[in-house]
C-alpha atoms as a PDB file:
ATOM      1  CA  UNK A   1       1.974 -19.201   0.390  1.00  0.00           C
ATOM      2  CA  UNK A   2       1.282 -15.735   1.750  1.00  0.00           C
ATOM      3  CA  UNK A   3       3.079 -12.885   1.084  1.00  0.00           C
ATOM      4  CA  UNK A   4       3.931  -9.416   2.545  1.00  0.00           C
ATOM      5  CA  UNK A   5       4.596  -6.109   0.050  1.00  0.00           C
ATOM      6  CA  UNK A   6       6.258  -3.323   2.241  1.00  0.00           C
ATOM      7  CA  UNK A   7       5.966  -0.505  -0.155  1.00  0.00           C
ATOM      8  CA  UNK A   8       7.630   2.913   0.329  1.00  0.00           C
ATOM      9  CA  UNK A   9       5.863   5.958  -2.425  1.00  0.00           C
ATOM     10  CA  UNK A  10       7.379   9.251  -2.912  1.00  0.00           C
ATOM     11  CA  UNK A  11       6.485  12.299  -4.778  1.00  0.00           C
ATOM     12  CA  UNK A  12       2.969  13.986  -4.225  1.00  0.00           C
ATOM     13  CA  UNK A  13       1.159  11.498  -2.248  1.00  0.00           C
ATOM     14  CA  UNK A  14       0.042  13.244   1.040  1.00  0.00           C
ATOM     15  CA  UNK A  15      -2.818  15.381   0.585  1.00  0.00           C
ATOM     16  CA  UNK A  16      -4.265  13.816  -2.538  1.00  0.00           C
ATOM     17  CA  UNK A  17      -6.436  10.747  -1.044  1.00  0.00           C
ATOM     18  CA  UNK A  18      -3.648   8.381  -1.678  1.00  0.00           C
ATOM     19  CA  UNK A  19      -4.555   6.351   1.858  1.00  0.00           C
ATOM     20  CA  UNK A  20      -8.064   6.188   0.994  1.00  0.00           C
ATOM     21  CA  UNK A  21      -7.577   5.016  -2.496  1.00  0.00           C
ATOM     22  CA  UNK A  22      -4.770   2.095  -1.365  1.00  0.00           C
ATOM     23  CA  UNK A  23      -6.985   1.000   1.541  1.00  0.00           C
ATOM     24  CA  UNK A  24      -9.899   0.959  -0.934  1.00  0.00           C
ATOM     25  CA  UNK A  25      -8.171  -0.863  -3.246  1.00  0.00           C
ATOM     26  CA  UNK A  26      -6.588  -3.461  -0.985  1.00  0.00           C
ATOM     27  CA  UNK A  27      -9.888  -4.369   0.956  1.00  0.00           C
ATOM     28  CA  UNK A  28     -11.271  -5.208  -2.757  1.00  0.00           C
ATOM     29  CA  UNK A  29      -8.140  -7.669  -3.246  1.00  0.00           C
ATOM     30  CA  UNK A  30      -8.933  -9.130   0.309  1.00  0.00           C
ATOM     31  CA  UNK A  31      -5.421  -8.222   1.616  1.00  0.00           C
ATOM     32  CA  UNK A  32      -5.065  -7.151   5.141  1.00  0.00           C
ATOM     33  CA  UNK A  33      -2.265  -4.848   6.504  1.00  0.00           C
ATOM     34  CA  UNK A  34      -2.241  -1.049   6.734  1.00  0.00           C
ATOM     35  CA  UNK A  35      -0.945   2.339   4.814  1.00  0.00           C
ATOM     36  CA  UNK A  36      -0.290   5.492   6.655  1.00  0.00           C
ATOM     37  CA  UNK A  37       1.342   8.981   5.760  1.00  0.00           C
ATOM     38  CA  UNK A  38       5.223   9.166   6.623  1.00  0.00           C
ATOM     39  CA  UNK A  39       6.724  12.866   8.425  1.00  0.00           C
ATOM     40  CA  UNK A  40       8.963  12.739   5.272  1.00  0.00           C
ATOM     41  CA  UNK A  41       6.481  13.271   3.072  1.00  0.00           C
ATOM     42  CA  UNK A  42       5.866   9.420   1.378  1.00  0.00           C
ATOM     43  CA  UNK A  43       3.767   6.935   2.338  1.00  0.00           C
ATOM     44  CA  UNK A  44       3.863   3.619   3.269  1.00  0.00           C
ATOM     45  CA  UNK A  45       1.659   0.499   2.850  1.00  0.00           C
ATOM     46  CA  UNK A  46       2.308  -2.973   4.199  1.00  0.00           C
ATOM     47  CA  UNK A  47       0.052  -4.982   2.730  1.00  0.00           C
ATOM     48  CA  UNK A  48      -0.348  -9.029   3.554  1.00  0.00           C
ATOM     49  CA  UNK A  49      -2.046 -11.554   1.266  1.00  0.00           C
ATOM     50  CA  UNK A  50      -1.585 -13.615  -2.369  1.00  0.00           C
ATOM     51  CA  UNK A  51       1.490 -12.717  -4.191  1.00  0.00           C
ATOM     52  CA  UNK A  52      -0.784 -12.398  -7.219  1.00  0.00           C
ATOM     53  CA  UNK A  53      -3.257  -9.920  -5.060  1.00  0.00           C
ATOM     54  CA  UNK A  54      -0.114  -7.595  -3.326  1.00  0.00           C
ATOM     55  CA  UNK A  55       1.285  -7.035  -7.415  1.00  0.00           C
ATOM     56  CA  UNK A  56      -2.165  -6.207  -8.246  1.00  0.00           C
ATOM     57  CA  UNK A  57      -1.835  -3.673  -5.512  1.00  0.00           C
ATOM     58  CA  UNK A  58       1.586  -2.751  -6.046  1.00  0.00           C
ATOM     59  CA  UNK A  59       0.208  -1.934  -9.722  1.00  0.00           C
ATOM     60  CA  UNK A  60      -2.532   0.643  -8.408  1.00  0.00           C
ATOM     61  CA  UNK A  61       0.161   2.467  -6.140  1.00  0.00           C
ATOM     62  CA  UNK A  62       2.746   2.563  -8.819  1.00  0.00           C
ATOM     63  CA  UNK A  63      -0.283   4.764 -10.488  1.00  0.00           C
ATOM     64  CA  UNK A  64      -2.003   6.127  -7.404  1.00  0.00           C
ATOM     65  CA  UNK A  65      -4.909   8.453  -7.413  1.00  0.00           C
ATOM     66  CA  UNK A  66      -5.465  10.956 -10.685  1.00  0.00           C
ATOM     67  CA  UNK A  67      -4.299  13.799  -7.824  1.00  0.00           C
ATOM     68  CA  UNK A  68      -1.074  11.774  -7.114  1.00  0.00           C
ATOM     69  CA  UNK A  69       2.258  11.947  -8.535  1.00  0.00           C
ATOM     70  CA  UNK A  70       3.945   9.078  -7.918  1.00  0.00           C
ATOM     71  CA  UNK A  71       8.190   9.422  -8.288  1.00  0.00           C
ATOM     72  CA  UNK A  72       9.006   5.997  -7.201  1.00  0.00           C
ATOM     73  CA  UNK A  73       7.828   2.849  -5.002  1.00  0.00           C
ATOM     74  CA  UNK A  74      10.340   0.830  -3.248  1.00  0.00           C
ATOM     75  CA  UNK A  75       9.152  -2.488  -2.634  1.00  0.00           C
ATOM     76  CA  UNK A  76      10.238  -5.791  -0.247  1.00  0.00           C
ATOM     77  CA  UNK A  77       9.002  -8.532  -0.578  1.00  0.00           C
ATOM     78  CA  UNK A  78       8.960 -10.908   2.272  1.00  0.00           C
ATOM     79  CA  UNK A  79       7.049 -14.014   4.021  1.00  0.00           C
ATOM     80  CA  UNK A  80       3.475 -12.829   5.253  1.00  0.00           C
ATOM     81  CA  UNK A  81       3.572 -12.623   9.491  1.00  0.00           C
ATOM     82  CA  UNK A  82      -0.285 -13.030   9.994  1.00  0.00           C
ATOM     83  CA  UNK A  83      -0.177 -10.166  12.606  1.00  0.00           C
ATOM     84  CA  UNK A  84      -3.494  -7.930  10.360  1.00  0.00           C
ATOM     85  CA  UNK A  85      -7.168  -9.151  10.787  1.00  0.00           C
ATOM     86  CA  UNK A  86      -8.252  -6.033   7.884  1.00  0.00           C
ATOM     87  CA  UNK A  87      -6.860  -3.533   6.134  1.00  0.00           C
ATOM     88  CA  UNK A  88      -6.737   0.015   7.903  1.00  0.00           C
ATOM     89  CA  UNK A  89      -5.476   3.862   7.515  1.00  0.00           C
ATOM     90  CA  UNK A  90      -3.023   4.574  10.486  1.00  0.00           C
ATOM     91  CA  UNK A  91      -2.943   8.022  11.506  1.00  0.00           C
END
């Protein structure tokens, strides 16, 4: 069954190639979805795929990039829509 992983980070993740390193990571897991920079200041992923694939990602942005300082990840889980074809910054 296919999962989605809507993750919310906060602390120092703009400005420290935290999009680049989750999109990187996620296209090696084969997960599909997006992550883009929020005006608050955190960024947020929503990432589609094996519930086994999105914790391996969910791992990597709990640690983020050596630039990043990651202060906390919300996460919700929910049932996978099948609306991504790759996974893609959003500007």
């Amino acid at each position: 069954m296919l999962m989605r992983l809507t993750a919310i980070v906060t602390g120092i993740v703009q400005g420290v190639n935290f999009r680049w390193f989750t999109q990187r990571r996620a296209a090696e897991l084969g997960l599909v979805g997006y992550v883009r920079n929020r005006a608050n200041g955190s960024v947020e992923c929503v990432a589609e795929g094996s519930r086994d694939e999105l914790a391996r990602l969910l791992d990597a942005i709990r640690l983020g990039p050596s630039e990043a300082v990651v202060e906390n990840v919300d996460a919700r889980w929910t049932t996978s829509t099948g609306e991504f074809h790759r996974f893609e910054i959003r500007f």
